[in-house]
C-alpha atoms as a PDB file:
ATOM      1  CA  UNK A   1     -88.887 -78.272 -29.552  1.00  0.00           C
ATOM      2  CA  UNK A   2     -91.940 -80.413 -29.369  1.00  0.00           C
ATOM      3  CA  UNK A   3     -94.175 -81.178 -31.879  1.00  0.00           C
ATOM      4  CA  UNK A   4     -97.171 -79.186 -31.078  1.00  0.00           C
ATOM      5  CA  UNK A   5     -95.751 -75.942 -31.804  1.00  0.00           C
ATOM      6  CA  UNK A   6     -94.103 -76.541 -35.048  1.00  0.00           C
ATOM      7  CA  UNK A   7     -97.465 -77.742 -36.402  1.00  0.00           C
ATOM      8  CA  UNK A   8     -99.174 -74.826 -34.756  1.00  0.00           C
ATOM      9  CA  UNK A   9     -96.250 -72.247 -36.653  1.00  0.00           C
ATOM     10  CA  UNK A  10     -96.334 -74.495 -39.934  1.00  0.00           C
ATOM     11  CA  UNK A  11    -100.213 -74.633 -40.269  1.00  0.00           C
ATOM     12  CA  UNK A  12    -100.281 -71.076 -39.295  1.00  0.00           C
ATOM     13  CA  UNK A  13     -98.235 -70.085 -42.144  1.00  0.00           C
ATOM     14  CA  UNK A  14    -100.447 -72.134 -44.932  1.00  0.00           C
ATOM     15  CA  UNK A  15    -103.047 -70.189 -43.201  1.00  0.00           C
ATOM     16  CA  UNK A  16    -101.898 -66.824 -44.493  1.00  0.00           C
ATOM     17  CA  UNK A  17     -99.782 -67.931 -47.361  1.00  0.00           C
ATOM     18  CA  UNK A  18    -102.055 -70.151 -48.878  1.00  0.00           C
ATOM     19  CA  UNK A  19     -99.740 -70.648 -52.281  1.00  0.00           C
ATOM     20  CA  UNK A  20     -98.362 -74.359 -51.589  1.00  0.00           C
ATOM     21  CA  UNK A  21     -94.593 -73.911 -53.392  1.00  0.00           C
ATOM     22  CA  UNK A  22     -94.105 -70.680 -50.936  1.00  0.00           C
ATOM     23  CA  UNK A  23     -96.062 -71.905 -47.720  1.00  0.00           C
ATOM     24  CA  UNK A  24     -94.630 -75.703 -47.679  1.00  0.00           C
ATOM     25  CA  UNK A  25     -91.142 -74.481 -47.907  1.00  0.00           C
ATOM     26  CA  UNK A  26     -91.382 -71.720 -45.711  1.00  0.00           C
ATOM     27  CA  UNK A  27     -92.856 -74.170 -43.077  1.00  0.00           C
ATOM     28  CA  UNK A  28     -90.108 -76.672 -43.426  1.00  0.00           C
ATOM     29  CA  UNK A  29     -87.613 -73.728 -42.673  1.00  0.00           C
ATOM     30  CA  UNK A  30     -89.404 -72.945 -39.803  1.00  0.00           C
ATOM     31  CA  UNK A  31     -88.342 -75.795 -37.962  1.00  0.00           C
ATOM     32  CA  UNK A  32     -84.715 -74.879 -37.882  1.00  0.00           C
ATOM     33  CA  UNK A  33     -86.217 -71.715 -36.913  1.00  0.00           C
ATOM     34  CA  UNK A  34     -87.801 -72.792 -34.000  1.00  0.00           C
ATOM     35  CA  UNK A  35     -85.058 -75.226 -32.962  1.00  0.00           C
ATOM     36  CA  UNK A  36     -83.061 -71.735 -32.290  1.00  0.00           C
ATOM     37  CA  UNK A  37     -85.660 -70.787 -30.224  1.00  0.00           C
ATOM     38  CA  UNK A  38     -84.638 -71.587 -26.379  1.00  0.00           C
ATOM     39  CA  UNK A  39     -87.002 -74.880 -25.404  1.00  0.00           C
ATOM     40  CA  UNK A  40     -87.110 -77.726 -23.571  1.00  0.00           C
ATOM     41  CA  UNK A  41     -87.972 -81.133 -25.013  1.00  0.00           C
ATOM     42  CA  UNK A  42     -86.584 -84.654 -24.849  1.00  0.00           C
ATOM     43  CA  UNK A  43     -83.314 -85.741 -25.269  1.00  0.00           C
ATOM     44  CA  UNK A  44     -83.629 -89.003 -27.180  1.00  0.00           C
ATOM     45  CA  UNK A  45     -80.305 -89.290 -27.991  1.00  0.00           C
ATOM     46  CA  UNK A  46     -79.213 -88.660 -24.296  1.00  0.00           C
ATOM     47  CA  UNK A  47     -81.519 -91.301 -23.482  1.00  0.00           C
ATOM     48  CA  UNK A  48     -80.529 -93.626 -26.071  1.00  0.00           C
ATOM     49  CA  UNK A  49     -76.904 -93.812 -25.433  1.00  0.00           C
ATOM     50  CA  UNK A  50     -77.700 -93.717 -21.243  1.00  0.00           C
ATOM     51  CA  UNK A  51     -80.251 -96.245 -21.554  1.00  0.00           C
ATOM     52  CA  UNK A  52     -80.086 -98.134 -24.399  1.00  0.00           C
ATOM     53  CA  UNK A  53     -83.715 -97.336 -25.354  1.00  0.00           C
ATOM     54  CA  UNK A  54     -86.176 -94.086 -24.692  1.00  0.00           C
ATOM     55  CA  UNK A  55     -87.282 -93.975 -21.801  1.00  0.00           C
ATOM     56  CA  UNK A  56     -91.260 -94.623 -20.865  1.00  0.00           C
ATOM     57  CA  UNK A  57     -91.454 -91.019 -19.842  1.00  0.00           C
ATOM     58  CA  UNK A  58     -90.251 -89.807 -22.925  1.00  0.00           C
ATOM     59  CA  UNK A  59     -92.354 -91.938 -25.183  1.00  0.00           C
ATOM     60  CA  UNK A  60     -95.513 -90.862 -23.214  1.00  0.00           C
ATOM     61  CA  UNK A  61     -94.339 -87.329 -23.980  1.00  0.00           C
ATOM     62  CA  UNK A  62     -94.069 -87.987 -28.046  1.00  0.00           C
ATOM     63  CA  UNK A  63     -97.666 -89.948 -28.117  1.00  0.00           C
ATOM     64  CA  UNK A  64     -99.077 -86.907 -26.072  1.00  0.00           C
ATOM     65  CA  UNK A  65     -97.139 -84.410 -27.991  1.00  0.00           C
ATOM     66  CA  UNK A  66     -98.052 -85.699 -31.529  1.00  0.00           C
ATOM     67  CA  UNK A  67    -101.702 -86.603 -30.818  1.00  0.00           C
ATOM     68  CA  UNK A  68    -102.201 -82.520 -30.005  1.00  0.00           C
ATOM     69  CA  UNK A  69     -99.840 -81.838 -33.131  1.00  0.00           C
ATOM     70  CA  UNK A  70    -102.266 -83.618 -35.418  1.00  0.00           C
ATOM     71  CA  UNK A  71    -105.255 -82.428 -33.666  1.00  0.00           C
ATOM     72  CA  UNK A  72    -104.451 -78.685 -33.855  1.00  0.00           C
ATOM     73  CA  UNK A  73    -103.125 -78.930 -37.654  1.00  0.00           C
ATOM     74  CA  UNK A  74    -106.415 -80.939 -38.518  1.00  0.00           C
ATOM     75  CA  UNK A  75    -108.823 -78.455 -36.678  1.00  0.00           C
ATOM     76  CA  UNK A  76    -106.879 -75.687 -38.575  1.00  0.00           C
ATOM     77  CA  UNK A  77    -106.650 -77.042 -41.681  1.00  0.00           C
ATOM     78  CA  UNK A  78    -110.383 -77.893 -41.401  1.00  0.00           C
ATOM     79  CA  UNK A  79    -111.134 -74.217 -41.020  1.00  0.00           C
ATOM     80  CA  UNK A  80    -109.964 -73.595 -44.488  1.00  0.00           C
ATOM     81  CA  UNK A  81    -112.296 -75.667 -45.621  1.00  0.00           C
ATOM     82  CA  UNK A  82    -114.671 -76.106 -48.091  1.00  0.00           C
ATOM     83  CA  UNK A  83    -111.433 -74.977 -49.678  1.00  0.00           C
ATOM     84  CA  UNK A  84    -110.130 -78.030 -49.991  1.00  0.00           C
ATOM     85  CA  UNK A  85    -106.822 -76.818 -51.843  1.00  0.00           C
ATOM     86  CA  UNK A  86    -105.951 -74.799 -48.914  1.00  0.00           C
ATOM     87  CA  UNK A  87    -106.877 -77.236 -46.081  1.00  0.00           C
ATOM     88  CA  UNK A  88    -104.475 -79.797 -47.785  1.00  0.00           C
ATOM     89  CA  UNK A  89    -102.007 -77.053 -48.366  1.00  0.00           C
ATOM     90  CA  UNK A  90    -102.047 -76.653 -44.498  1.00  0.00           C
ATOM     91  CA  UNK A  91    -101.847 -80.013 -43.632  1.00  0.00           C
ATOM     92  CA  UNK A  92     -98.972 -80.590 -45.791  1.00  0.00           C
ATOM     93  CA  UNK A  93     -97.358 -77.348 -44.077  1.00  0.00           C
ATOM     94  CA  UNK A  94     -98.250 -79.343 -40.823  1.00  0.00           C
ATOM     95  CA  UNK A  95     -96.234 -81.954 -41.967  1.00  0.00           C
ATOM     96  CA  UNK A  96     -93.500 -80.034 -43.164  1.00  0.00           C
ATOM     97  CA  UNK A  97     -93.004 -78.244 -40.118  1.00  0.00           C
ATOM     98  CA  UNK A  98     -92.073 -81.781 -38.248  1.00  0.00           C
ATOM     99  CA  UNK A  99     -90.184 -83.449 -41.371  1.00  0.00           C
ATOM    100  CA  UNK A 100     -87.006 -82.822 -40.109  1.00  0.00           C
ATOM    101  CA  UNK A 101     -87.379 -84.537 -36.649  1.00  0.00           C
ATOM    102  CA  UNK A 102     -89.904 -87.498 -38.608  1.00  0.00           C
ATOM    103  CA  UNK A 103     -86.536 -88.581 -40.537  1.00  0.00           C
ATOM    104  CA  UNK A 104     -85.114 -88.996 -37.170  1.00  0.00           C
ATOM    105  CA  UNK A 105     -88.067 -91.478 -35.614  1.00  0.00           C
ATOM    106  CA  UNK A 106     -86.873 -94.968 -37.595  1.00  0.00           C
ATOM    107  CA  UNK A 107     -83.138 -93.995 -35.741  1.00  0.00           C
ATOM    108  CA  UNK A 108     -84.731 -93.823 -32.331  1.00  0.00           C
ATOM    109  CA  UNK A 109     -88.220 -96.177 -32.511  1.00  0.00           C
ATOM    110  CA  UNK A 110     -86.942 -98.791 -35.037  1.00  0.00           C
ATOM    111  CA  UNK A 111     -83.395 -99.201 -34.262  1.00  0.00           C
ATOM    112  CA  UNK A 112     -82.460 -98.256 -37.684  1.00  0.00           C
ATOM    113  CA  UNK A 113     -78.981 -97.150 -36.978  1.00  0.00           C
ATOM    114  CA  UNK A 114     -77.165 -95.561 -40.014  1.00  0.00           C
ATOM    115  CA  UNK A 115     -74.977 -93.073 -40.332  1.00  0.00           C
ATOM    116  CA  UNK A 116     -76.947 -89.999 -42.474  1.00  0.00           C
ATOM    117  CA  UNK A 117     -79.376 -90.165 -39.803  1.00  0.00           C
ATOM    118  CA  UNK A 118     -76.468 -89.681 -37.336  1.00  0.00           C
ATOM    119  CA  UNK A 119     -75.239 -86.554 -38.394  1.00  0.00           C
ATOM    120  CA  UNK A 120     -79.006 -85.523 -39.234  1.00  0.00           C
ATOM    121  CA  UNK A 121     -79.127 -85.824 -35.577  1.00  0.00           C
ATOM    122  CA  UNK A 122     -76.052 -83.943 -34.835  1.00  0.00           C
ATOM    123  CA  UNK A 123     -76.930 -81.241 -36.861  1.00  0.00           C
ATOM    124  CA  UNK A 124     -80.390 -80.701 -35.000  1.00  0.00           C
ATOM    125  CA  UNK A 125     -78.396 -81.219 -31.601  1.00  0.00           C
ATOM    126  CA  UNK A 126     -75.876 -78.619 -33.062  1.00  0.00           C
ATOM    127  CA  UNK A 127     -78.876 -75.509 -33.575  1.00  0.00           C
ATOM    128  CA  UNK A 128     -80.956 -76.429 -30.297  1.00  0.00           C
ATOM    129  CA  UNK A 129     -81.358 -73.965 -27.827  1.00  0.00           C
ATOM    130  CA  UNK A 130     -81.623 -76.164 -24.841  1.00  0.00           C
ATOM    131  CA  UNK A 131     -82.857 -74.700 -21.254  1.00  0.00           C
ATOM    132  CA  UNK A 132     -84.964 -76.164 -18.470  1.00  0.00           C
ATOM    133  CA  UNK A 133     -88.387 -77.158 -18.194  1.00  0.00           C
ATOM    134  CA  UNK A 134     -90.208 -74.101 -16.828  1.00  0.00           C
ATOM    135  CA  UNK A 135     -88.923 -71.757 -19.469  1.00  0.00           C
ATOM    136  CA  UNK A 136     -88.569 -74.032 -22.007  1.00  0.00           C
ATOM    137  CA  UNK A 137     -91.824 -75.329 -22.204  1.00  0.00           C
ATOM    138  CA  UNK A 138     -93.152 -71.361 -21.949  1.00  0.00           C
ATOM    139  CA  UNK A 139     -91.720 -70.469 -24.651  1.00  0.00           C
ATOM    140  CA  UNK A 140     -93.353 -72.933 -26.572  1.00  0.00           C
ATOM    141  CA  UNK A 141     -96.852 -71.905 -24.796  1.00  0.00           C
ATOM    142  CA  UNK A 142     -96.068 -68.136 -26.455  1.00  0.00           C
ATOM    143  CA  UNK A 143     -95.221 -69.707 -29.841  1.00  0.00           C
ATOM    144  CA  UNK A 144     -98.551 -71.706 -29.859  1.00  0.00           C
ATOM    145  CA  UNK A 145    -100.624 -68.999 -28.482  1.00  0.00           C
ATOM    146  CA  UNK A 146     -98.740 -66.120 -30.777  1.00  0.00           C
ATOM    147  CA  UNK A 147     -99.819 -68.606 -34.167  1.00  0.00           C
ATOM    148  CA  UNK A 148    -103.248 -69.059 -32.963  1.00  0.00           C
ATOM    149  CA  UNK A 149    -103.256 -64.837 -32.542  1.00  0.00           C
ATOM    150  CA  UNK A 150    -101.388 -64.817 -35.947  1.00  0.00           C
ATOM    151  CA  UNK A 151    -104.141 -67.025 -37.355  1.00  0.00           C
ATOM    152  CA  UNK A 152    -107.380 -65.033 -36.066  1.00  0.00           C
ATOM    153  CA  UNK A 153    -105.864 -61.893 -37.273  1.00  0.00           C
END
């Protein structure tokens, strides 16, 4: 899944549990969540073993992808505010939400080859629910749009 909508998901749930030790966790879990979820994303790895390197494409994607991740956790974590406590809550939700596929970025964008990362990889590639663009990208449109209704309501 991209980006975007695990922020989106993970900010959403700081939103209404704004207790750190229960929203933080509960954000990182909903990665693996998501991943379940049928999508459509990237395949670095695919690319990476075809190519050599991620494609141009691809690393358009990620800048795109990541630049609206931080701006819709930032705009909803600045809504919390001038609780401060709970806009850092939510931005550390954000974060959460995306740690799992962060661990993976020195593997594909620094070369950093090692083995834990690896089977962290395989293990992602092993709960993805992989289907073509069209629906896969919808069905992270209804995620984003269902946490921005879960977050207003």
């Amino acid at each position: 899944m991209l980006e975007t909508p695990h922020v989106i998901v993970g900010a959403a749930i700081a939103t209404k549990i704004p207790d750190p030790l229960i929203a933080i966790p509960l954000a990182f879990a909903s990665h693996f969540i998501l991943e379940m979820v049928p999508h459509w994303n990237p395949h670095l790895n695919s690319e990476t073993k075809k190519y050599g390197r991620i494609t141009g494409r691809s690393t358009l994607l990620i800048v795109i992808d990541s630049t609206l991740a931080l701006i819709g956790g930032s705009i909803i974590a600045y809504q919390a505010l001038p609780d401060t406590g709970h806009a850092v809550t939510i931005m550390l939700a954000s974060l959460a939400s995306i740690l799992p596929d962060l661990i993976e970025a020195p593997y594909f964008f620094l070369k950093m080859k090692n083995k834990i990362i690896e089977k962290w990889i395989n293990f992602q590639k092993s709960i993805q629910s992989d289907v073509g663009v069209i629906p896969g990208l919808a069905t992270q449109y209804i995620t984003i749009f269902a946490s921005i209704f879960w977050i207003n309501h």
